[in-house]
N, C-alpha and C. Protein backbone atom coordinates (compact mmCIF):
# COMPACT_ATOMS: atom_id res chain seq x y z
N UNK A 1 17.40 16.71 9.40
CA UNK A 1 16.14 16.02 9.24
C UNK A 1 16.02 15.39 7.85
N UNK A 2 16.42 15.67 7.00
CA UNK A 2 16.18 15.95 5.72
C UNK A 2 17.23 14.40 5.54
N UNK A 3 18.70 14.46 5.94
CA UNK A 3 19.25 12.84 5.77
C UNK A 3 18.49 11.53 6.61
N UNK A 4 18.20 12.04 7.50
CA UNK A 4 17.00 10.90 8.22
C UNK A 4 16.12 10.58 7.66
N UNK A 5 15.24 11.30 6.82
CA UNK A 5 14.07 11.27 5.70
C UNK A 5 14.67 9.99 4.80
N UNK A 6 15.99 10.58 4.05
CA UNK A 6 16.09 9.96 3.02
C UNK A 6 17.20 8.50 3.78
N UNK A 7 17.56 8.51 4.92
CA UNK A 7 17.75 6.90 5.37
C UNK A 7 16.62 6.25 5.38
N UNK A 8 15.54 6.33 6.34
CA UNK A 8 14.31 5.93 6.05
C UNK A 8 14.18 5.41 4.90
N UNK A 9 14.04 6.02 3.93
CA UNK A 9 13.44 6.07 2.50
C UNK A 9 14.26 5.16 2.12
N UNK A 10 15.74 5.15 2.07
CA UNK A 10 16.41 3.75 1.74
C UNK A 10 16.05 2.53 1.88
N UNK A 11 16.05 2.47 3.79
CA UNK A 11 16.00 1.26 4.26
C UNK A 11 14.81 0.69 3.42
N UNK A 12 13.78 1.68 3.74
CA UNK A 12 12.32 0.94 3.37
C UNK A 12 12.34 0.63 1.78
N UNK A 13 13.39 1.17 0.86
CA UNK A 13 13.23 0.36 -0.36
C UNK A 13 14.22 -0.48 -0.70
N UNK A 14 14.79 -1.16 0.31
CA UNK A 14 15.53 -2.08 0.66
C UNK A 14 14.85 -3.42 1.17
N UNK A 15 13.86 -2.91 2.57
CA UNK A 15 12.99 -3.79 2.76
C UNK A 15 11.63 -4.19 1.93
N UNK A 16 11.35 -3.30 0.87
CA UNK A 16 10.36 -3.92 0.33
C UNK A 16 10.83 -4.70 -0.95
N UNK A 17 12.05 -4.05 -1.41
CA UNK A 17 12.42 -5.56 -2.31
C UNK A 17 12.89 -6.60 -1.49
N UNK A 18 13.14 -7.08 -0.57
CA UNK A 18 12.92 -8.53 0.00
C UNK A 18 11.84 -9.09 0.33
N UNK A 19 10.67 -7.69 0.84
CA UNK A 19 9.64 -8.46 0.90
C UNK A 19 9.29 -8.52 -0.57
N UNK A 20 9.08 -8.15 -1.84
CA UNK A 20 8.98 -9.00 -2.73
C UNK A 20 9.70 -10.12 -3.19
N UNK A 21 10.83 -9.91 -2.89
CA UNK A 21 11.82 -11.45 -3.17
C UNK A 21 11.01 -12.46 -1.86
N UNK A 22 10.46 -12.38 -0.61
CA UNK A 22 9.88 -13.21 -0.69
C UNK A 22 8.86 -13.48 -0.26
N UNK A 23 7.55 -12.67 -1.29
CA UNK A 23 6.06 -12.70 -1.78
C UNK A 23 6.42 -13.87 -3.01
N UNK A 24 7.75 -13.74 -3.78
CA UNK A 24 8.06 -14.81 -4.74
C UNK A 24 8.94 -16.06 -4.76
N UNK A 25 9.20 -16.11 -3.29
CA UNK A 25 9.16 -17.26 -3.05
C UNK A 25 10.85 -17.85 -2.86
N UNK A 26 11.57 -16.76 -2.71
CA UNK A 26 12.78 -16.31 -1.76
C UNK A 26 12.99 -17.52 -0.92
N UNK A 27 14.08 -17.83 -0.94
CA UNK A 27 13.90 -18.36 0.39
C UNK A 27 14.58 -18.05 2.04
N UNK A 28 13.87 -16.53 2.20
CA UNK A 28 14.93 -15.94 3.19
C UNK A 28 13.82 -15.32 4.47
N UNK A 29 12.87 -16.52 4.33
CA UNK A 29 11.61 -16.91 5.61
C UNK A 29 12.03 -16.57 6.91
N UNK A 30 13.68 -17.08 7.06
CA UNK A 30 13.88 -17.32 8.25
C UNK A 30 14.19 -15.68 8.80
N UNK A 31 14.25 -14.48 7.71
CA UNK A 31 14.20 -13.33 8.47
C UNK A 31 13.54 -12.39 8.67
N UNK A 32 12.22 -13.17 8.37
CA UNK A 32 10.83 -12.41 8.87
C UNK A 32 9.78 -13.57 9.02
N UNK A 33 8.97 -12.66 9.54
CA UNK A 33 7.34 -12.97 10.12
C UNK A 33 7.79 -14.19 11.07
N UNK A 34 8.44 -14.22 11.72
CA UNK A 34 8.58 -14.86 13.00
C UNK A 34 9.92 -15.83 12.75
N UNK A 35 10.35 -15.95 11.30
CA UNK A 35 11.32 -16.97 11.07
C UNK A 35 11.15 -18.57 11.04
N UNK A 36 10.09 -18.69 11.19
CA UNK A 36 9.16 -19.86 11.22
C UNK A 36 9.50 -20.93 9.51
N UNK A 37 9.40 -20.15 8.30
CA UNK A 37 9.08 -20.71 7.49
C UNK A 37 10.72 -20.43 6.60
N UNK A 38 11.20 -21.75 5.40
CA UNK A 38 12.49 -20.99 5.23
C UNK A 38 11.47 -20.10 3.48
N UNK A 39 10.27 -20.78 3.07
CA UNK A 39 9.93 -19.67 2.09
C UNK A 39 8.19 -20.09 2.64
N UNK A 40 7.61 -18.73 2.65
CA UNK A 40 6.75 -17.98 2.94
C UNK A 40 6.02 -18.64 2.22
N UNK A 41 4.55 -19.04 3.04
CA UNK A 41 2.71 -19.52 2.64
C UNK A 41 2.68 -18.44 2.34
N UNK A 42 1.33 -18.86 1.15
CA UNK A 42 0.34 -17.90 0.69
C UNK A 42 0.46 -16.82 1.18
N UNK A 43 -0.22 -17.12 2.50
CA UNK A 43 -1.03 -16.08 3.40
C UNK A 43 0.34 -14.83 3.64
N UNK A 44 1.28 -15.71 3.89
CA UNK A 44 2.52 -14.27 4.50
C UNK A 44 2.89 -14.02 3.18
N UNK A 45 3.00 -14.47 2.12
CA UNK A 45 3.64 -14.09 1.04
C UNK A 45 2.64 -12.73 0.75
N UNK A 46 0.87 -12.93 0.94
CA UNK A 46 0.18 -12.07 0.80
C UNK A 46 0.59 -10.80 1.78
N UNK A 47 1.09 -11.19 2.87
CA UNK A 47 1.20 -10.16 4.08
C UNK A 47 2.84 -9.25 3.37
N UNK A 48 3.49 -9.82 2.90
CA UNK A 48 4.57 -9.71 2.37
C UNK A 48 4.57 -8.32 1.29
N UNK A 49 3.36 -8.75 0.57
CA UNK A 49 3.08 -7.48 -0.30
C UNK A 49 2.57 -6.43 0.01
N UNK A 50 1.66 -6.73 1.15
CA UNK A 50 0.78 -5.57 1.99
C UNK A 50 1.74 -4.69 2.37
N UNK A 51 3.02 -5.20 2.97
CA UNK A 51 4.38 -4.86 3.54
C UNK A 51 4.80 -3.70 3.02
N UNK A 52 4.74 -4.07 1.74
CA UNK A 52 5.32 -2.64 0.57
C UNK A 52 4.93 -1.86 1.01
N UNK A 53 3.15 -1.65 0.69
CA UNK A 53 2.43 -0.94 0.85
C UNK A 53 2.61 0.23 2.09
N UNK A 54 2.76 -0.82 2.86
CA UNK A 54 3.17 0.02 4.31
C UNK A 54 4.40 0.83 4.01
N UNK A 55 5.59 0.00 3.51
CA UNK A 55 6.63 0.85 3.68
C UNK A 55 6.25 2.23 2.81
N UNK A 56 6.30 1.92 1.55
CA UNK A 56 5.67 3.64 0.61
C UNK A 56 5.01 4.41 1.35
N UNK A 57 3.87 4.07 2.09
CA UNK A 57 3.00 5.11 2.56
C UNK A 57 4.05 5.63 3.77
N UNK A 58 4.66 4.97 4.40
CA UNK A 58 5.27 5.78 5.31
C UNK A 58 6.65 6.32 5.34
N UNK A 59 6.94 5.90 3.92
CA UNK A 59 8.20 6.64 3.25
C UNK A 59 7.74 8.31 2.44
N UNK A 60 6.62 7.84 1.76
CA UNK A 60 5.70 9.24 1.72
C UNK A 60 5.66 10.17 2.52
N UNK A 61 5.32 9.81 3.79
CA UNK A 61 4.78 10.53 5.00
C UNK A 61 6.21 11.05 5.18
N UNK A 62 7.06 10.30 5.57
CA UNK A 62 8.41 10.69 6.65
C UNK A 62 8.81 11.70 5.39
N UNK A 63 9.19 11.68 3.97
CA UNK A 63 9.56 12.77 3.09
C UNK A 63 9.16 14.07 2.60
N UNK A 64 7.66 13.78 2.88
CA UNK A 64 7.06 15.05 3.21
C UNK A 64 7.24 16.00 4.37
N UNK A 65 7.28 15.03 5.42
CA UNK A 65 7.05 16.16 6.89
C UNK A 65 8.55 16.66 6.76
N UNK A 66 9.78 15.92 6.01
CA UNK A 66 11.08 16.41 6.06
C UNK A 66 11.41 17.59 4.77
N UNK A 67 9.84 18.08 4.22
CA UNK A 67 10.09 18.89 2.86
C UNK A 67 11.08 18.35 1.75
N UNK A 68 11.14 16.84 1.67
CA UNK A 68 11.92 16.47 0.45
C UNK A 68 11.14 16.27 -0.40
N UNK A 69 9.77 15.79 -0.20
CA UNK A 69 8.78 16.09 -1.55
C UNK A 69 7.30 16.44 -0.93
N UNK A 70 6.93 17.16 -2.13
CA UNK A 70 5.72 18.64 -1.59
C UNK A 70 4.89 17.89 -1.18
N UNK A 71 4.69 16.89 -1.33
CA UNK A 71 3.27 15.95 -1.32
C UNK A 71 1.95 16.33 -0.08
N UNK A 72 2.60 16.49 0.77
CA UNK A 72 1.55 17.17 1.64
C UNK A 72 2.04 18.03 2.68
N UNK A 73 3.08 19.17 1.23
CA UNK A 73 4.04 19.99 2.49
C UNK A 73 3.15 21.25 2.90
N UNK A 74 3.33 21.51 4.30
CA UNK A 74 2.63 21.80 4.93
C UNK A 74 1.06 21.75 5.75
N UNK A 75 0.84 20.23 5.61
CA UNK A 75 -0.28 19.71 6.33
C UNK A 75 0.47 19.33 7.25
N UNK A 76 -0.80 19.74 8.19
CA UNK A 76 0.03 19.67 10.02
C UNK A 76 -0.70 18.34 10.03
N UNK A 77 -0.50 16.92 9.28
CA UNK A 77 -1.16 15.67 10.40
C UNK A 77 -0.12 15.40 10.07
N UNK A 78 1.21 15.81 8.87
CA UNK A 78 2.26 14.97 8.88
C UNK A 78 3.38 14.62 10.47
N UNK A 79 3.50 15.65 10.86
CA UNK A 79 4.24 15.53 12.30
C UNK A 79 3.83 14.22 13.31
N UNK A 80 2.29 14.35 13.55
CA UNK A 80 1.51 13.29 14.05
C UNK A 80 1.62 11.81 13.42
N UNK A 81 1.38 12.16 12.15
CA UNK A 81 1.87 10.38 11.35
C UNK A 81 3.17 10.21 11.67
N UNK A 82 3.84 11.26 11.92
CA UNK A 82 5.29 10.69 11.73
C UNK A 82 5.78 10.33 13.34
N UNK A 83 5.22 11.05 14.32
CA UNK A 83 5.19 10.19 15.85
C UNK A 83 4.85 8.59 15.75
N UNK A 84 3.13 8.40 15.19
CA UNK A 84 2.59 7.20 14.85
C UNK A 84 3.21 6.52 14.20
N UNK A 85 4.45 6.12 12.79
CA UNK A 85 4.91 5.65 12.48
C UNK A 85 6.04 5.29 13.34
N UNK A 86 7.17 6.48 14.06
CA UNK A 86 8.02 6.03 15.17
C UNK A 86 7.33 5.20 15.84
N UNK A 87 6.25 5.15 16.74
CA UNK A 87 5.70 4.41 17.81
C UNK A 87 5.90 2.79 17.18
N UNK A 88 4.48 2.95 15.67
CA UNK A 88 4.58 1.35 15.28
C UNK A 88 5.95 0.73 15.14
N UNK A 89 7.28 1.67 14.54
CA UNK A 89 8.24 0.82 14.37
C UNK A 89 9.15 0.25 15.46
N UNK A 90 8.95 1.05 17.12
CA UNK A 90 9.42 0.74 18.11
C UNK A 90 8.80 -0.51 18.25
N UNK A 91 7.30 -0.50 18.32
CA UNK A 91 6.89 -1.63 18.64
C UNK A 91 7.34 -2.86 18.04
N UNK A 92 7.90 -2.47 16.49
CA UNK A 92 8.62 -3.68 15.45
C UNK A 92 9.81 -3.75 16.13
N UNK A 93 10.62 -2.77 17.07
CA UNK A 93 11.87 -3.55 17.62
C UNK A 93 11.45 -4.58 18.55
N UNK A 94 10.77 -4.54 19.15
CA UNK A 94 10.39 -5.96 20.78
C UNK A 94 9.99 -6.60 19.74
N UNK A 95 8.82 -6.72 18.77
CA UNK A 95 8.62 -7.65 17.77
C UNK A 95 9.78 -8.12 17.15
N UNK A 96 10.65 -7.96 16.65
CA UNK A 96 11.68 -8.65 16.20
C UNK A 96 12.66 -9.49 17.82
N UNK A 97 12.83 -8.88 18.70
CA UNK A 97 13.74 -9.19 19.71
C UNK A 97 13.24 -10.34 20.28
N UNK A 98 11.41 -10.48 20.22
CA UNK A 98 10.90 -11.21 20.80
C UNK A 98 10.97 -12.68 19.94
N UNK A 99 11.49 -12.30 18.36
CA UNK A 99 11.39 -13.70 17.43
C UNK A 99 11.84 -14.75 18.02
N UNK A 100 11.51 -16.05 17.52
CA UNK A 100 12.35 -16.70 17.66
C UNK A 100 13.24 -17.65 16.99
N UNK A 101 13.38 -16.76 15.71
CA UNK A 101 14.19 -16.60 14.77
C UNK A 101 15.45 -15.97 15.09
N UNK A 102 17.27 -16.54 15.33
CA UNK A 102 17.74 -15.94 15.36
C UNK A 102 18.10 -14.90 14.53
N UNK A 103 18.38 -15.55 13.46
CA UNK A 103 18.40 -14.57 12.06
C UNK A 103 17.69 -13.42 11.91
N UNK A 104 16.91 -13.17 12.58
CA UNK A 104 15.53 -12.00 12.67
C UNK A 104 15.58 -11.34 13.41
N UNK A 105 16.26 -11.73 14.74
CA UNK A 105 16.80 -10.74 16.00
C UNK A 105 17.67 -9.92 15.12
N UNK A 106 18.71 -10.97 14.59
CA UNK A 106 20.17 -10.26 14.50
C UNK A 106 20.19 -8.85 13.55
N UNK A 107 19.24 -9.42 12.38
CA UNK A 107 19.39 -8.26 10.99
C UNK A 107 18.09 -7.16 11.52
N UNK A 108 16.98 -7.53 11.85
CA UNK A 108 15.83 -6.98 11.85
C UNK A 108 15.65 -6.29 12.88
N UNK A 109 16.20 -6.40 13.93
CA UNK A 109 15.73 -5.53 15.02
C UNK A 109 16.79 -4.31 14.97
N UNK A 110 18.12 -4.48 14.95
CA UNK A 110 18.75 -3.27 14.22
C UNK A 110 18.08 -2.16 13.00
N UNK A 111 17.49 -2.75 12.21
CA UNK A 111 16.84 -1.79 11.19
C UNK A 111 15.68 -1.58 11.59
N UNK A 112 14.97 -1.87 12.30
CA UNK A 112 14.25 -1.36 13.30
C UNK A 112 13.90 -0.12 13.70
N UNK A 113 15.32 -0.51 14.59
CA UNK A 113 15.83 0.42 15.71
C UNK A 113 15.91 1.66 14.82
N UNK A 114 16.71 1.87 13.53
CA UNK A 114 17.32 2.90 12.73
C UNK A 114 15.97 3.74 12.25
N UNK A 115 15.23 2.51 11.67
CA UNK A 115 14.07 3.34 10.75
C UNK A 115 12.98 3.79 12.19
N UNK A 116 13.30 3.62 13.82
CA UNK A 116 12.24 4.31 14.18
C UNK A 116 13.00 5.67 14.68
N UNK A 117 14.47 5.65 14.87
CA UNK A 117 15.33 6.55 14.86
C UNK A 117 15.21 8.00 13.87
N UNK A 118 15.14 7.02 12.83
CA UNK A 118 14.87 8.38 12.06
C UNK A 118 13.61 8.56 10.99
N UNK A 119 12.45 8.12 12.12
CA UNK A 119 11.09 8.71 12.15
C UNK A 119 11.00 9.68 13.63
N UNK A 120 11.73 9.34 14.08
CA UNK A 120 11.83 10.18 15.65
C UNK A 120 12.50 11.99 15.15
N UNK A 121 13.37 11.72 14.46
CA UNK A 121 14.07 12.43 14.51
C UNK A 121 12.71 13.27 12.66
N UNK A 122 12.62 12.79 12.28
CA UNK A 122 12.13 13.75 11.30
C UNK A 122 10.66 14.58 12.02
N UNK A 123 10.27 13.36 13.06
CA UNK A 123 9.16 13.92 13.81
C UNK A 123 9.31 14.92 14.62
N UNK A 124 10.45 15.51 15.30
CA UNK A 124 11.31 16.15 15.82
C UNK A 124 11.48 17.87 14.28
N UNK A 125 11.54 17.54 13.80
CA UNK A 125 11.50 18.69 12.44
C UNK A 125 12.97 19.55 12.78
């Protein structure tokens, strides 16, 4: 459980420095938020940063419920966040599969797949 925690924890600080590379204007559009843009409006560049946000909090969550840091070791809603986070990131695999961005199928729905893999599996304890 405990290496699933800390894949998670990779990927997601993997994906949030791209989403800051491009909140600043990157030009690697075409492998997120639908692949639509080759560098990111305002608005997604804003969504871009929110992104982080998401990933930490649920890199938090998944490292706690795996006892790699105390943060809220032994509160029983971690198990439950950590189902709820698997669920949202399944739903990010059909969201990516559904792009129509190839570039976004290819890289994004694989890491996906991994980071809801091993929210499954830390949820699993």
């Amino acid at each position: 459980m405990i290496w699933a925690a800390q894949l998670f924890t990779v990927i997601n600080v993997g994906l949030g420095l791209f989403q800051l590379c491009l909140a600043f204007g990157a030009p690697w559009g075409r492998l997120a938020w639908g692949g639509s843009h080759e560098r990111l409006p305002p608005r997604l560049r804003i969504g871009s940063l929110l992104a982080i946000g998401l990933y930490a909090g649920f890199s938090l969550i998944i490292l706690s419920r795996a006892g790699v840091i105390p943060l809220w070791s032994g509160a029983g809603w971690t198990t439950p966040a950590c189902w709820i986070i698997a669920g949202f990131l399944t739903l990010g695999i059909f969201g990516n599969l559904a792009s129509r961005s190839r570039p976004e199928r290819l890289v994004m729905t694989p890491i996906a797949a991994i980071l809801a893999g091993c929210a499954v599996c830390v949820a699993l304890g």
